[in-house]
C-alpha atoms as a PDB file:
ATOM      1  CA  UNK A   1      -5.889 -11.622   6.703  1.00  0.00           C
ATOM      2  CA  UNK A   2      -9.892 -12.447   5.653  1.00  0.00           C
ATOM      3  CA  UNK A   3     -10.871  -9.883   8.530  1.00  0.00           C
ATOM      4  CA  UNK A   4      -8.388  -7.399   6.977  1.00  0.00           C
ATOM      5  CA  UNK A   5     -10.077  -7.625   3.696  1.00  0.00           C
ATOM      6  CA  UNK A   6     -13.659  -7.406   5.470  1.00  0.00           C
ATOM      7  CA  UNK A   7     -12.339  -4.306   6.786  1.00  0.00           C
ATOM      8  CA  UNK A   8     -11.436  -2.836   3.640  1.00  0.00           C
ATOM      9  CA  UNK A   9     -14.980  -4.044   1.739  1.00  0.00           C
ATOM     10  CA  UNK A  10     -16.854  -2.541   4.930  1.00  0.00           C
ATOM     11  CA  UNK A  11     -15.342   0.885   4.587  1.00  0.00           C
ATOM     12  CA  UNK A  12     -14.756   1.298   1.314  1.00  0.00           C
ATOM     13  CA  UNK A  13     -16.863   4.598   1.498  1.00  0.00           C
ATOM     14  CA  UNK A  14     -14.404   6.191   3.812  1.00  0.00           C
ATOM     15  CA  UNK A  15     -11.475   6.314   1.261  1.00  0.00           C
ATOM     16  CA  UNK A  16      -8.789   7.921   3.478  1.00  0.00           C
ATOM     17  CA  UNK A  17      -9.153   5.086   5.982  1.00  0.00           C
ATOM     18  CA  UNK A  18      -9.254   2.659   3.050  1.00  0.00           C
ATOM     19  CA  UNK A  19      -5.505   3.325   2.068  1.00  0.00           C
ATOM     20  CA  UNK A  20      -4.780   2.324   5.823  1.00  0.00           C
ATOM     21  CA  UNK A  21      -6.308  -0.761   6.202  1.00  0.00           C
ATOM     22  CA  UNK A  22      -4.847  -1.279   2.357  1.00  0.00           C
ATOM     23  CA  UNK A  23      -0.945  -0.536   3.747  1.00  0.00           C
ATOM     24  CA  UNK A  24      -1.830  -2.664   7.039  1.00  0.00           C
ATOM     25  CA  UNK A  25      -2.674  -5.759   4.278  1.00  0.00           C
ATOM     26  CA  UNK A  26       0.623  -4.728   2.393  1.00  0.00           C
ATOM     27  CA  UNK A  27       2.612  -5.186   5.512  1.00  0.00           C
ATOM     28  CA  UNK A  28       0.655  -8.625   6.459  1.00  0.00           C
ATOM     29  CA  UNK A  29       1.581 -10.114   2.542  1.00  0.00           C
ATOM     30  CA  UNK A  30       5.021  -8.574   3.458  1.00  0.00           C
ATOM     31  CA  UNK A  31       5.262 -10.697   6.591  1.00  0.00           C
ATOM     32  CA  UNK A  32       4.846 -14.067   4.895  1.00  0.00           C
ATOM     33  CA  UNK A  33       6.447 -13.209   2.180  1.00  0.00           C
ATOM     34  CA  UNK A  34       4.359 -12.639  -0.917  1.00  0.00           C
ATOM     35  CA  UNK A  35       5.550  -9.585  -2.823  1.00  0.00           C
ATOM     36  CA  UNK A  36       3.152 -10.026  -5.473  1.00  0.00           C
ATOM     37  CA  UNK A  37      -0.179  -9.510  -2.709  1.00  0.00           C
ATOM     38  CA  UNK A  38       1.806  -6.597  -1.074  1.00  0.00           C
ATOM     39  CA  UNK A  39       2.587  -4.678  -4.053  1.00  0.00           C
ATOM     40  CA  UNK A  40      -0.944  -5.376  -4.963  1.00  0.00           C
ATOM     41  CA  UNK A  41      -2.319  -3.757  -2.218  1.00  0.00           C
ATOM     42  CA  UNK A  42       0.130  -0.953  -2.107  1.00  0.00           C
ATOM     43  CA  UNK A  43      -0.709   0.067  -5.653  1.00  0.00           C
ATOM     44  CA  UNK A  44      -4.114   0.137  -4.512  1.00  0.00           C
ATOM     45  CA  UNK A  45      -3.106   2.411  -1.472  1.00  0.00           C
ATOM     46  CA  UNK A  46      -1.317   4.184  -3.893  1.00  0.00           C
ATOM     47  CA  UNK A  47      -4.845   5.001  -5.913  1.00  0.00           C
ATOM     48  CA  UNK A  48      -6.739   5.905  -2.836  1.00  0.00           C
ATOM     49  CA  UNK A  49      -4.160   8.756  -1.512  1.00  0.00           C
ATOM     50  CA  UNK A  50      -3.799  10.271  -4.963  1.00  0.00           C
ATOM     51  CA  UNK A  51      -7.734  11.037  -4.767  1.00  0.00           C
ATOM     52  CA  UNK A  52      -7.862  11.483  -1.373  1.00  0.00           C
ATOM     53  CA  UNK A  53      -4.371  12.782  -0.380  1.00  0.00           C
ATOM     54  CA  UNK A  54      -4.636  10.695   2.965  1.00  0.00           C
ATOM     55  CA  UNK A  55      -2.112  11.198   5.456  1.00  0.00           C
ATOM     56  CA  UNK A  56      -1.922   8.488   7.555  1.00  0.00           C
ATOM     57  CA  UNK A  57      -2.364   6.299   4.520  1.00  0.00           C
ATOM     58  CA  UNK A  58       0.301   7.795   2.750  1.00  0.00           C
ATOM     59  CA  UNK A  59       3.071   7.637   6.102  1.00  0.00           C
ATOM     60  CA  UNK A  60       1.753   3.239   6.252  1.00  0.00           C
ATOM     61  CA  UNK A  61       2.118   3.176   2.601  1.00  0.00           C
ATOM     62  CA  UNK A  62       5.892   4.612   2.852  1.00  0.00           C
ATOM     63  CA  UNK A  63       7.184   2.340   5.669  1.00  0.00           C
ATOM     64  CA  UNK A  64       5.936  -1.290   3.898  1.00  0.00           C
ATOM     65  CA  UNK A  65       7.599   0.283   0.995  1.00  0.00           C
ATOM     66  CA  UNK A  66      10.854   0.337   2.818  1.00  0.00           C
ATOM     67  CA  UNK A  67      10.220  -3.191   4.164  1.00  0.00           C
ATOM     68  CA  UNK A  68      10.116  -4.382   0.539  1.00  0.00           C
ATOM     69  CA  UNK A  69      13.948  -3.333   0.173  1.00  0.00           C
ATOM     70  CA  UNK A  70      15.363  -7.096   0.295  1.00  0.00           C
ATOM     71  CA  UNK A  71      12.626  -7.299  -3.246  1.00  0.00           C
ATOM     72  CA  UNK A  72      14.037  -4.302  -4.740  1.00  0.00           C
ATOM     73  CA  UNK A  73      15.416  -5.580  -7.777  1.00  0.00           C
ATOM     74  CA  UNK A  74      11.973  -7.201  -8.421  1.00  0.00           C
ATOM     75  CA  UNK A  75      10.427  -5.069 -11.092  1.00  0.00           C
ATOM     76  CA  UNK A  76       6.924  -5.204  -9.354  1.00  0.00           C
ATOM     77  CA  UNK A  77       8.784  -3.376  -6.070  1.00  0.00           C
ATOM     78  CA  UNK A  78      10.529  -0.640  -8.900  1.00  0.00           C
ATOM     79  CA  UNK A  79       6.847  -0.123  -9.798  1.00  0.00           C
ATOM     80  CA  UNK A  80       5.766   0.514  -6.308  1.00  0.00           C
ATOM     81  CA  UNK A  81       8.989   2.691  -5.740  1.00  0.00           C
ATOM     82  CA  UNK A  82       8.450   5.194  -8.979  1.00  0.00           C
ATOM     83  CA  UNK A  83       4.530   5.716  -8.003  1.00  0.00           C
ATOM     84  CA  UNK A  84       5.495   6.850  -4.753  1.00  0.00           C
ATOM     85  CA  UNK A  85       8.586   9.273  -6.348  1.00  0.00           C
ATOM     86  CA  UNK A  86       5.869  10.217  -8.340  1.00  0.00           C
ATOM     87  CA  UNK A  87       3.390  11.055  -5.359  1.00  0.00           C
ATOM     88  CA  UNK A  88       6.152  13.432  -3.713  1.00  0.00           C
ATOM     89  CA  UNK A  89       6.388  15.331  -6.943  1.00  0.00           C
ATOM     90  CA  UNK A  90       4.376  18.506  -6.760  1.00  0.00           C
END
């Protein structure tokens, strides 16, 4: 994941692509396991598409929410869960 997170540092100016690459790491911390890196990052992804309202971001962000369902008793996944209810609310 280190050229993930170069990724993210190198376009940190270019905020809508910055919730992508964020979702992409969510989905790599998902893969081996570590709930507490992905619902890092997708709290950061979270951040950058209320400001930016990013698309793509926000479609990447959904799906490794719903690949956190086997965690979602874990209060750190309910977090994730109620931003994004929150981010669908007008």
């Amino acid at each position: 994941m280190p050229a993930l997170e170069d990724a993210r540092q190198l376009i940190a100016a270019r905020r809508k692509s910055t919730a992508v690459i964020l979702g992409n790491l969510a989905l790599a911390s998902i893969l081996q396991r570590d709930v507490d890196a992905a619902t890092s990052y997708l709290h950061q992804a979270i951040t950058v598409i209320e400001r930016t309202r990013a698309g793509g971001g926000l479609n990447l962000t959904f799906a490794a929410a719903r690949q956190l369902r086997p965690w979602r008793n874990e209060p750190s996944v309910q977090d994730v869960n109620d931003r994004l209810l929150t981010l669908m609310s007008p």
